[in-house]
N, C-alpha and C. Protein backbone atom coordinates (compact mmCIF):
# COMPACT_ATOMS: atom_id res chain seq x y z
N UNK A 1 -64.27 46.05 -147.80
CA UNK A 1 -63.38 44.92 -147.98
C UNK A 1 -62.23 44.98 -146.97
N UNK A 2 -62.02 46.40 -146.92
CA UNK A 2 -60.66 46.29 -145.77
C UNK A 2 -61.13 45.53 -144.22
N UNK A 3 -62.13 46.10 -144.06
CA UNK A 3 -62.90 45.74 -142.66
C UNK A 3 -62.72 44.29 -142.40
N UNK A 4 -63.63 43.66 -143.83
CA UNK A 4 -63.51 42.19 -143.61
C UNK A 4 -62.42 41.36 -143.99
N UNK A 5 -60.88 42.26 -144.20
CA UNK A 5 -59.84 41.49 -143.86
C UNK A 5 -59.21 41.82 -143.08
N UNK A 6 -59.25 42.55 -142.16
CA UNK A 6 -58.68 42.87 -141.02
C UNK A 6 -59.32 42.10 -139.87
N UNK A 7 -60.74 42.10 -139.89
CA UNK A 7 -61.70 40.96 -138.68
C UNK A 7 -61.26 39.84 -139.02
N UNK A 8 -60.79 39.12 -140.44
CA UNK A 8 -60.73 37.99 -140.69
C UNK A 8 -58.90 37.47 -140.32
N UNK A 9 -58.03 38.49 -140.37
CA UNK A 9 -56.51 37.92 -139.90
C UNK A 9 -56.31 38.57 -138.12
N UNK A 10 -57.65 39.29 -137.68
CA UNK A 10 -57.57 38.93 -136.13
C UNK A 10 -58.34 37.79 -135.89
N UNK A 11 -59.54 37.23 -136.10
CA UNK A 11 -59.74 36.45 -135.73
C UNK A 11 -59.00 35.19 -135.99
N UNK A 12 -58.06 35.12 -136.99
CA UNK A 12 -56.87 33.79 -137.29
C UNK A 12 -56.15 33.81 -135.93
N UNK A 13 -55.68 35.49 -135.86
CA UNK A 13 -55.05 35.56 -134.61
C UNK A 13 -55.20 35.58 -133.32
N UNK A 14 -56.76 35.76 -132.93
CA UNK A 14 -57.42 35.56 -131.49
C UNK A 14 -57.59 34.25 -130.87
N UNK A 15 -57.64 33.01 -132.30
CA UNK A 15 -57.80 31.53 -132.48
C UNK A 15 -56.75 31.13 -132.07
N UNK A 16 -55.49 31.37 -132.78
CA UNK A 16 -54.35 31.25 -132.28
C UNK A 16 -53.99 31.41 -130.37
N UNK A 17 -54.06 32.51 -130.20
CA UNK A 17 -54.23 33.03 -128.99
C UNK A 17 -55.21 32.35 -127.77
N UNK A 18 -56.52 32.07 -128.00
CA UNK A 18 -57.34 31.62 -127.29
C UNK A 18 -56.83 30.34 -126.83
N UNK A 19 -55.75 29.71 -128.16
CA UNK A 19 -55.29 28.11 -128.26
C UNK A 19 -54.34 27.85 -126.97
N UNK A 20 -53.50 29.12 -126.89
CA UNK A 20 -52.24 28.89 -126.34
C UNK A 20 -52.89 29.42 -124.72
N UNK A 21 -53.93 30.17 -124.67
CA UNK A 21 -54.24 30.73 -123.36
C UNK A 21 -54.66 29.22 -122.85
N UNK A 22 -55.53 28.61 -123.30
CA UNK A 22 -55.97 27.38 -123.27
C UNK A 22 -55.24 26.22 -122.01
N UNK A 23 -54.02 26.13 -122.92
CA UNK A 23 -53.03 25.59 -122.81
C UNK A 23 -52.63 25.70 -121.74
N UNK A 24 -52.12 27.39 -121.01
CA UNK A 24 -51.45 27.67 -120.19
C UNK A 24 -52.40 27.50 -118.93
N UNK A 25 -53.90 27.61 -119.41
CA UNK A 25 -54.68 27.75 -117.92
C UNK A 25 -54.55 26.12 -117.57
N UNK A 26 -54.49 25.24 -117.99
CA UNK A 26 -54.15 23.85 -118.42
C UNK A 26 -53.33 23.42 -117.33
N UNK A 27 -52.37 23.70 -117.66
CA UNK A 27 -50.37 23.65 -116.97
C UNK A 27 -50.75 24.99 -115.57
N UNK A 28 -51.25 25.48 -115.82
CA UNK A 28 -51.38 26.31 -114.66
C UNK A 28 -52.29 25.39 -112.86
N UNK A 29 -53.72 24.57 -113.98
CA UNK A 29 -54.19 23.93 -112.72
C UNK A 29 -53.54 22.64 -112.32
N UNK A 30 -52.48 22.42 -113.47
CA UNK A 30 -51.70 21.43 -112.70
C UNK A 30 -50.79 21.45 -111.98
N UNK A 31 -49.89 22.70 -112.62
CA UNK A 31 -49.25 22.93 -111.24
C UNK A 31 -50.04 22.96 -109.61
N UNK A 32 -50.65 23.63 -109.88
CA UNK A 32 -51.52 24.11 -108.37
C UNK A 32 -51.93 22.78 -107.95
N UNK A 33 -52.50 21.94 -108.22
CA UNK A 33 -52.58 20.67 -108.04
C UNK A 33 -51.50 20.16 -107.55
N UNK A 34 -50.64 20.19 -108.10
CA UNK A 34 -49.25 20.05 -107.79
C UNK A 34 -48.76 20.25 -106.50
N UNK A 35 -48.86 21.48 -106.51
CA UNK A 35 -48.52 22.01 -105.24
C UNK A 35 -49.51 21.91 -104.17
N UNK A 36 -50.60 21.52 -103.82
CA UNK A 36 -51.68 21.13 -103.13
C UNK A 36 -51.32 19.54 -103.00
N UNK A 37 -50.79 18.67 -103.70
CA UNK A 37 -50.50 17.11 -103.29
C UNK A 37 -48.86 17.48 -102.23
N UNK A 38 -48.15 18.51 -102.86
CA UNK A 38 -46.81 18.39 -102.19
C UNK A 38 -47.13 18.97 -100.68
N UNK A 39 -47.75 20.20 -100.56
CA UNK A 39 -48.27 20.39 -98.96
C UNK A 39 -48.81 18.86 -98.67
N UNK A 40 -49.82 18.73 -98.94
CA UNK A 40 -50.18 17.23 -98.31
C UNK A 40 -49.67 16.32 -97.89
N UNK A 41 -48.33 15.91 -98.83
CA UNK A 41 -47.35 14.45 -98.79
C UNK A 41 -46.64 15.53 -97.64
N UNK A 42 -46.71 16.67 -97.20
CA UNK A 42 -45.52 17.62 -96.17
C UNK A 42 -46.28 17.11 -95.33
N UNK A 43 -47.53 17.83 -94.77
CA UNK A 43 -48.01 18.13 -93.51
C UNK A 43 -49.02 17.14 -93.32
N UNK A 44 -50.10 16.23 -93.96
CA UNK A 44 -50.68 15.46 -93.52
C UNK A 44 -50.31 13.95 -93.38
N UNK A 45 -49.59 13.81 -94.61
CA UNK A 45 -48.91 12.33 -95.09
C UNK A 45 -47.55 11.88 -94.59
N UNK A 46 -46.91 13.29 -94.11
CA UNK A 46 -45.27 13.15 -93.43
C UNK A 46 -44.12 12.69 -94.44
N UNK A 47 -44.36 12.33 -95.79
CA UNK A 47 -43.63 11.09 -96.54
C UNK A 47 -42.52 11.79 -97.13
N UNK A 48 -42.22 13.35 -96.99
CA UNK A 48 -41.16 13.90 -97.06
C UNK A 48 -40.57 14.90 -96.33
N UNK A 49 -39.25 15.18 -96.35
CA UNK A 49 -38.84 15.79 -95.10
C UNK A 49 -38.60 17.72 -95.36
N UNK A 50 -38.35 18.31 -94.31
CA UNK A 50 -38.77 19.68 -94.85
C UNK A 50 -37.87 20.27 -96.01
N UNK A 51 -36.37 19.88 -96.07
CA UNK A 51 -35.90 20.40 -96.95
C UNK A 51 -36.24 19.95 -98.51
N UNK A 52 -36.59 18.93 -98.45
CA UNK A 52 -37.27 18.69 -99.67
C UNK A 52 -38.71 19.59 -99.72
N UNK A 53 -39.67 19.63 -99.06
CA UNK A 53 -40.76 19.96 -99.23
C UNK A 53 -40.26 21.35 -99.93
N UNK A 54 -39.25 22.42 -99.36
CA UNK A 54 -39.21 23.80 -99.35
C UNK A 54 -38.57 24.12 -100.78
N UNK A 55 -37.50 22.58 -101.16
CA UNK A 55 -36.86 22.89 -102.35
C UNK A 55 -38.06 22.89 -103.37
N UNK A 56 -38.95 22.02 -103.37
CA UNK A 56 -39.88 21.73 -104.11
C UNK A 56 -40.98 22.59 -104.23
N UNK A 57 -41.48 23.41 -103.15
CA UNK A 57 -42.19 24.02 -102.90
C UNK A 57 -41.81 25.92 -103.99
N UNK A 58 -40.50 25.86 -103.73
CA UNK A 58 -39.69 27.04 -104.63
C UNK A 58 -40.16 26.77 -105.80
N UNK A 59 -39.56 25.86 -106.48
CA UNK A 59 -39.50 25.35 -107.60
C UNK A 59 -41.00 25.83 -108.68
N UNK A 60 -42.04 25.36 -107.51
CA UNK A 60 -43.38 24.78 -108.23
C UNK A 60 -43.73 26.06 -108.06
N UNK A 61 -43.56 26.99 -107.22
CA UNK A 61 -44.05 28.39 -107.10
C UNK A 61 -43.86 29.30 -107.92
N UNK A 62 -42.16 29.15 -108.68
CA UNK A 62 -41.31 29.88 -109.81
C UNK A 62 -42.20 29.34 -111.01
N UNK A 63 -42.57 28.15 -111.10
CA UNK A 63 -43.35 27.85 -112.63
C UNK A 63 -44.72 28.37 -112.37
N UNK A 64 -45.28 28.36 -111.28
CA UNK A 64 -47.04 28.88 -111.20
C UNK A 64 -46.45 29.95 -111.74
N UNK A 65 -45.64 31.06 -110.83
CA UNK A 65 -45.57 32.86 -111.33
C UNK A 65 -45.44 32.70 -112.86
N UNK A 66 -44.52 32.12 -113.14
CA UNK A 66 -43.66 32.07 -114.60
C UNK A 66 -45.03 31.59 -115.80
N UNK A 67 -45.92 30.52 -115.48
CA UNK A 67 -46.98 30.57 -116.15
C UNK A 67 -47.75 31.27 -116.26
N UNK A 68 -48.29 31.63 -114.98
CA UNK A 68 -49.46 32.77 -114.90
C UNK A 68 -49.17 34.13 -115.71
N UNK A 69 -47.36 34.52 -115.70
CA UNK A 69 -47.14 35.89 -116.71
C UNK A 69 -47.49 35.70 -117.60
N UNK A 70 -47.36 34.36 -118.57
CA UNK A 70 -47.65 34.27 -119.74
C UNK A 70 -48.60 33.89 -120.18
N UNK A 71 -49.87 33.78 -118.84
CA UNK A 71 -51.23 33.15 -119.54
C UNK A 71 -51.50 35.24 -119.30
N UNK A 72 -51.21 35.77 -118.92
CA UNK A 72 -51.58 37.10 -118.82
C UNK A 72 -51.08 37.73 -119.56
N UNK A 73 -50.10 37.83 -120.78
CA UNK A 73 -49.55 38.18 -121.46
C UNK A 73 -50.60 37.80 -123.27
N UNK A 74 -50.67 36.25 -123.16
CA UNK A 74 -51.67 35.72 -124.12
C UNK A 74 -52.82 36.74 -123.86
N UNK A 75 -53.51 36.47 -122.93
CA UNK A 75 -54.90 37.38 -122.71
C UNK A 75 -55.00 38.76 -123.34
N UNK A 76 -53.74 39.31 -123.16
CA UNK A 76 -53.71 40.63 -123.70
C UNK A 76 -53.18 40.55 -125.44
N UNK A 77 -53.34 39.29 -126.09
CA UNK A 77 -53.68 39.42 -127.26
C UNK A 77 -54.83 38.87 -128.03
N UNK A 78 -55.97 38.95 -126.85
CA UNK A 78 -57.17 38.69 -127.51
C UNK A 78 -57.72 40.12 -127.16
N UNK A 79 -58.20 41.27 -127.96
CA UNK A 79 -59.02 42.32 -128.01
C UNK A 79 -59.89 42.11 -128.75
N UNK A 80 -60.38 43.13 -128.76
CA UNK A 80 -61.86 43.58 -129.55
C UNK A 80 -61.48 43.92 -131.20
N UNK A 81 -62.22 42.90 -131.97
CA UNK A 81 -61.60 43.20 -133.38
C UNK A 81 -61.86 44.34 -133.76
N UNK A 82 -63.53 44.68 -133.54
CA UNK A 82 -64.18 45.62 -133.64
C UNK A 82 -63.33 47.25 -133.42
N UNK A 83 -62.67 47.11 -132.31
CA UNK A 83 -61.66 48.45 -131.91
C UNK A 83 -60.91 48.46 -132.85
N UNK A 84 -59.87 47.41 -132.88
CA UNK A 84 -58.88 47.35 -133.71
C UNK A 84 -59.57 47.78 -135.60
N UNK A 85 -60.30 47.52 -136.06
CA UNK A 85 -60.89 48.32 -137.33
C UNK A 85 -61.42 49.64 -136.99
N UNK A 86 -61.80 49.49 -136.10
CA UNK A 86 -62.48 51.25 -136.02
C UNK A 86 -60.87 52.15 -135.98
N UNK A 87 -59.94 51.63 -135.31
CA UNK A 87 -58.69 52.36 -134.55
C UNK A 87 -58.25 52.39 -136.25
N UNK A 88 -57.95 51.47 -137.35
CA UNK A 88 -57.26 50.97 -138.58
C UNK A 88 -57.50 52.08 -139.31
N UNK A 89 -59.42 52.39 -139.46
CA UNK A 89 -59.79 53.05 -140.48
C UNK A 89 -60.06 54.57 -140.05
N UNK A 90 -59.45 54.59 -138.61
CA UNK A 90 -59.52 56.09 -138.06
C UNK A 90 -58.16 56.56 -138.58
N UNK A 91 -57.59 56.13 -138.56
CA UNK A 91 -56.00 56.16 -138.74
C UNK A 91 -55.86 56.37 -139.97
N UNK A 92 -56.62 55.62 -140.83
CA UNK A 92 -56.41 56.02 -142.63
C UNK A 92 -57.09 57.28 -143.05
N UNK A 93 -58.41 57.52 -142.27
CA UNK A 93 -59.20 58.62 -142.74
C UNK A 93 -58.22 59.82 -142.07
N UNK A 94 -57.47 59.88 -140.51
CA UNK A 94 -56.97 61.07 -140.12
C UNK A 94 -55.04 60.96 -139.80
N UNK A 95 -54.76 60.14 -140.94
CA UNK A 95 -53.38 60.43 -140.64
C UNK A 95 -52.87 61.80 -140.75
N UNK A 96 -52.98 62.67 -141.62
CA UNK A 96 -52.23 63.85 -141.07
C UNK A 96 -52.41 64.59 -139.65
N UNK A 97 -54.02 64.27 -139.33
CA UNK A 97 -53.96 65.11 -137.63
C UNK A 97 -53.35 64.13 -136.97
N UNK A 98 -53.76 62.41 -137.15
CA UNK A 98 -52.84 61.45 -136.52
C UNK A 98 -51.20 62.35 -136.07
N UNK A 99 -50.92 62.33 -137.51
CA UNK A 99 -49.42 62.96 -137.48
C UNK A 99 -49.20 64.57 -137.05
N UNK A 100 -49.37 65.29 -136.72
CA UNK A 100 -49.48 66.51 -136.65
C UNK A 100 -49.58 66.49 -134.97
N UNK A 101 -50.08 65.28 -134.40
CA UNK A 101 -50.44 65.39 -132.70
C UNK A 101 -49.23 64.18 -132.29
N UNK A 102 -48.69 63.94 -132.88
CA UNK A 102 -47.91 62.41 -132.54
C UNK A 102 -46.82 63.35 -132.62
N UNK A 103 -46.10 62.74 -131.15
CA UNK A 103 -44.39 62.48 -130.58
C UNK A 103 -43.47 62.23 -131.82
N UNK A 104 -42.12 62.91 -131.67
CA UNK A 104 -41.13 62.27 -132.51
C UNK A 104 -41.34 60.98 -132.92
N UNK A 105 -40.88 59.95 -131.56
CA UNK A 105 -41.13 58.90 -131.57
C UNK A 105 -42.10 57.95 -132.66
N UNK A 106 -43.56 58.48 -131.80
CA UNK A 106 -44.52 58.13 -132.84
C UNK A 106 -44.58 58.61 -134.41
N UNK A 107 -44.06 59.51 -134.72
CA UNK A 107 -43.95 59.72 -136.02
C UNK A 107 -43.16 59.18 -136.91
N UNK A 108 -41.50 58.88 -136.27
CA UNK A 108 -41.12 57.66 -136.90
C UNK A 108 -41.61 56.49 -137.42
N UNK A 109 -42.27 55.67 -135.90
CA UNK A 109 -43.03 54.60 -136.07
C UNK A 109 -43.99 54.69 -137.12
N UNK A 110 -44.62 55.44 -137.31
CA UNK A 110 -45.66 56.22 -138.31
C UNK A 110 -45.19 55.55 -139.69
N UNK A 111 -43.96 56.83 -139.83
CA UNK A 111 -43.43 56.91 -140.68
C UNK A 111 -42.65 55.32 -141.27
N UNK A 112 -42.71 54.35 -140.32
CA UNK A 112 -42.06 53.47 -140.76
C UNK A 112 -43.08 52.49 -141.61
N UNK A 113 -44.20 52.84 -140.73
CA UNK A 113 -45.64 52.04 -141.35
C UNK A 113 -45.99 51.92 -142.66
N UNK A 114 -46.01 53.76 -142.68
CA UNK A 114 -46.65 54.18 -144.17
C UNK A 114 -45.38 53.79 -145.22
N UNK A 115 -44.24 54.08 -145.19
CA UNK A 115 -43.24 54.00 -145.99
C UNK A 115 -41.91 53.10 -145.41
N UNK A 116 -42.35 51.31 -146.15
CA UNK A 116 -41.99 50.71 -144.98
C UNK A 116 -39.97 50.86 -145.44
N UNK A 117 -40.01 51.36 -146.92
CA UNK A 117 -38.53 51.35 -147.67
C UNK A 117 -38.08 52.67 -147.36
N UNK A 118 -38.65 53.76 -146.67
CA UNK A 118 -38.03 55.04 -146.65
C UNK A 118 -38.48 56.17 -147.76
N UNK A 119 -38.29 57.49 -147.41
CA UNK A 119 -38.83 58.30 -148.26
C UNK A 119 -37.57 58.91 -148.69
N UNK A 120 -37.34 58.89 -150.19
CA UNK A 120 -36.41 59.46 -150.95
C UNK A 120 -36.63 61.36 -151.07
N UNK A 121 -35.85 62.01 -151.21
CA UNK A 121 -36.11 63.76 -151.85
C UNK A 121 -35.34 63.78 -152.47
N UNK A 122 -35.59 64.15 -154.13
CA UNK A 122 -34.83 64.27 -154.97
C UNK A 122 -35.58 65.66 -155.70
N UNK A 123 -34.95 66.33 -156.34
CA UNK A 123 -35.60 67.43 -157.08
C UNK A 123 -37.06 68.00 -156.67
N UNK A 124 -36.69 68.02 -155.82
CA UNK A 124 -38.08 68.65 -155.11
C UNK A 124 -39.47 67.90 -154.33
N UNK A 125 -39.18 66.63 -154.67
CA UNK A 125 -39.76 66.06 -154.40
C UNK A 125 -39.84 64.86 -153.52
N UNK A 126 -40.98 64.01 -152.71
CA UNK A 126 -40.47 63.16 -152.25
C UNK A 126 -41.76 61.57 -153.01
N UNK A 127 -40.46 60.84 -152.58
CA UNK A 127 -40.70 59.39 -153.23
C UNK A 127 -40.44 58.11 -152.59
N UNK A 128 -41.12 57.25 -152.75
CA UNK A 128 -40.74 55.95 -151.97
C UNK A 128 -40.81 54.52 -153.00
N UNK A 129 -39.69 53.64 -153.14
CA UNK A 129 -39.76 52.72 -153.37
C UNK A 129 -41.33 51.28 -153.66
N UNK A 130 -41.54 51.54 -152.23
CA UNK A 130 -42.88 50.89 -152.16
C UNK A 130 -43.73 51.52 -150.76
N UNK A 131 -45.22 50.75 -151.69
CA UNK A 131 -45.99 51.75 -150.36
C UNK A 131 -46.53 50.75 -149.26
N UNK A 132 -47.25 51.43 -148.47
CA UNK A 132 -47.57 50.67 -147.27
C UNK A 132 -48.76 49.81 -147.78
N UNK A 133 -49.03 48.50 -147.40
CA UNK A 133 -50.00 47.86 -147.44
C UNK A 133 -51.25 47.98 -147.62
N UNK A 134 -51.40 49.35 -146.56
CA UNK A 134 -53.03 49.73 -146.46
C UNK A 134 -53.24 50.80 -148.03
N UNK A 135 -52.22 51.53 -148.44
CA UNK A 135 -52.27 52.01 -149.70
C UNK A 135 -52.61 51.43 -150.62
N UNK A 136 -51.79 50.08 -151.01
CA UNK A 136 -51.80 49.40 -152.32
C UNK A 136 -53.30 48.98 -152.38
N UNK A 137 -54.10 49.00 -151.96
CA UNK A 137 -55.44 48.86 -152.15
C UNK A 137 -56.63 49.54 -152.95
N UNK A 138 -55.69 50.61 -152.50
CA UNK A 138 -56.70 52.09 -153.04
C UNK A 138 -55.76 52.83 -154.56
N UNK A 139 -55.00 52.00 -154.95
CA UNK A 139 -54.37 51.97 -156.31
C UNK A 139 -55.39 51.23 -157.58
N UNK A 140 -56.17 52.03 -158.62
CA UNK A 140 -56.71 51.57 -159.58
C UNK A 140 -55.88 51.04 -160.56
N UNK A 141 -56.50 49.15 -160.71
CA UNK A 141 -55.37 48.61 -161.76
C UNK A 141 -55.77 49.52 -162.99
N UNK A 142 -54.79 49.00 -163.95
CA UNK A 142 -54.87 49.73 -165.29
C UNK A 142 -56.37 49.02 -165.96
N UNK A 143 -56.98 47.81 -165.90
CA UNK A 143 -57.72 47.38 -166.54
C UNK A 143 -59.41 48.62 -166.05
N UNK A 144 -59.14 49.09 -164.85
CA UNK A 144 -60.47 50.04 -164.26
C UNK A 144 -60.29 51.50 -164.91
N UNK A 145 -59.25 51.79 -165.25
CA UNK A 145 -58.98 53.03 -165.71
C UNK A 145 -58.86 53.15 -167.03
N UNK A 146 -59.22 51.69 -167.76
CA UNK A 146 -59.14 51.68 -169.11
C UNK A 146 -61.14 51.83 -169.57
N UNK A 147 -61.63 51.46 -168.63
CA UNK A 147 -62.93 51.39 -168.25
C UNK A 147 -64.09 52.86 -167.75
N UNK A 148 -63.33 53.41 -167.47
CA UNK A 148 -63.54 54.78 -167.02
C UNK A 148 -63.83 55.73 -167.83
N UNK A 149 -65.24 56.40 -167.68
CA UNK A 149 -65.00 57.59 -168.69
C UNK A 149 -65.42 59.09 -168.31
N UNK A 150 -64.26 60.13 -168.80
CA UNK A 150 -64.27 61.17 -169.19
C UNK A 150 -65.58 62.27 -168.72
N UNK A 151 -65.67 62.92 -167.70
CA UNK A 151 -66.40 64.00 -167.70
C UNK A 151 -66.72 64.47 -168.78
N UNK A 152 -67.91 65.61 -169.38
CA UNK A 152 -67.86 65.74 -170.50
C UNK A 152 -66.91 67.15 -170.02
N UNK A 153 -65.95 67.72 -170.94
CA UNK A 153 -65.68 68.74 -170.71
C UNK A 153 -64.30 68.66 -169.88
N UNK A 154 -64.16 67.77 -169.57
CA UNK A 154 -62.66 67.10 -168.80
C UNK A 154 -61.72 66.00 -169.76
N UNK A 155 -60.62 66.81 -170.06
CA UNK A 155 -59.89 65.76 -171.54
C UNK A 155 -58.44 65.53 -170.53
């Protein structure tokens, strides 16, 4: 079940993504277009003079770069869902070596994941407010544990 909600809120989010890449490759061939009519009206058509051509020519060049970062930026939020669950449920099966090989840094971050309210120590012990997302899953309601029975020999 985890699998198929994790493929199912990337693919909301790759949809999303694919939408806006869309978009930008869009505005991207128009600029260029753009700028392919303004050389033209420069050097074949004459119908404007150079300081215009050069102001214009800036201009249209700053929005190609300025688009193109962000159609390359989108791109890099369409991955492989497939990774992203394998990476999810590697991470749940080996968080302590996860943690045990991870940077300060990363262990914070870690640590902010799993325990998104902080970990309390009180009397020996430690405690958290609420748990991380991927936990509350693997919590049996009371109605399954009312359902459950008894090893023989286990009270």
């Amino acid at each position: 079940m985890f699998r198929e909600v994790v493929l199912d809120v990337l693919k909301t989010k790759q949809a999303s993504s694919l939408e806006v890449q869309s978009g930008l490759e869009r505005k991207l061939r128009g600029l260029r277009t753009n700028r392919d009519r303004l050389e033209q009206a420069f050097v074949f058509e004459r119908v404007i003079d150079a300081d215009t051509f050069n102001r214009m020519k800036i201009d249209l060049l700053a929005e190609i770069t300025l688009t193109d970062m962000e159609l390359r930026e989108a791109a890099m939020d369409v991955i492989s869902a497939t990774d992203v669950v394998d990476f999810a449920l590697d991470m749940l099966v080996n968080t302590s070596n996860r943690w045990k090989a991870a940077s300060v840094d990363q262990k914070q971050r870690l640590q902010q994941v799993l325990f998104p309210e902080a970990l309390e120590y009180a009397k020996g012990d430690y405690r958290t407010t609420a748990t991380c997302l991927l936990f509350n899953g693997l919590e049996i309601d009371q109605t399954e544990r009312e359902e459950m029975v008894a090893l023989p020999g286990i009270e």
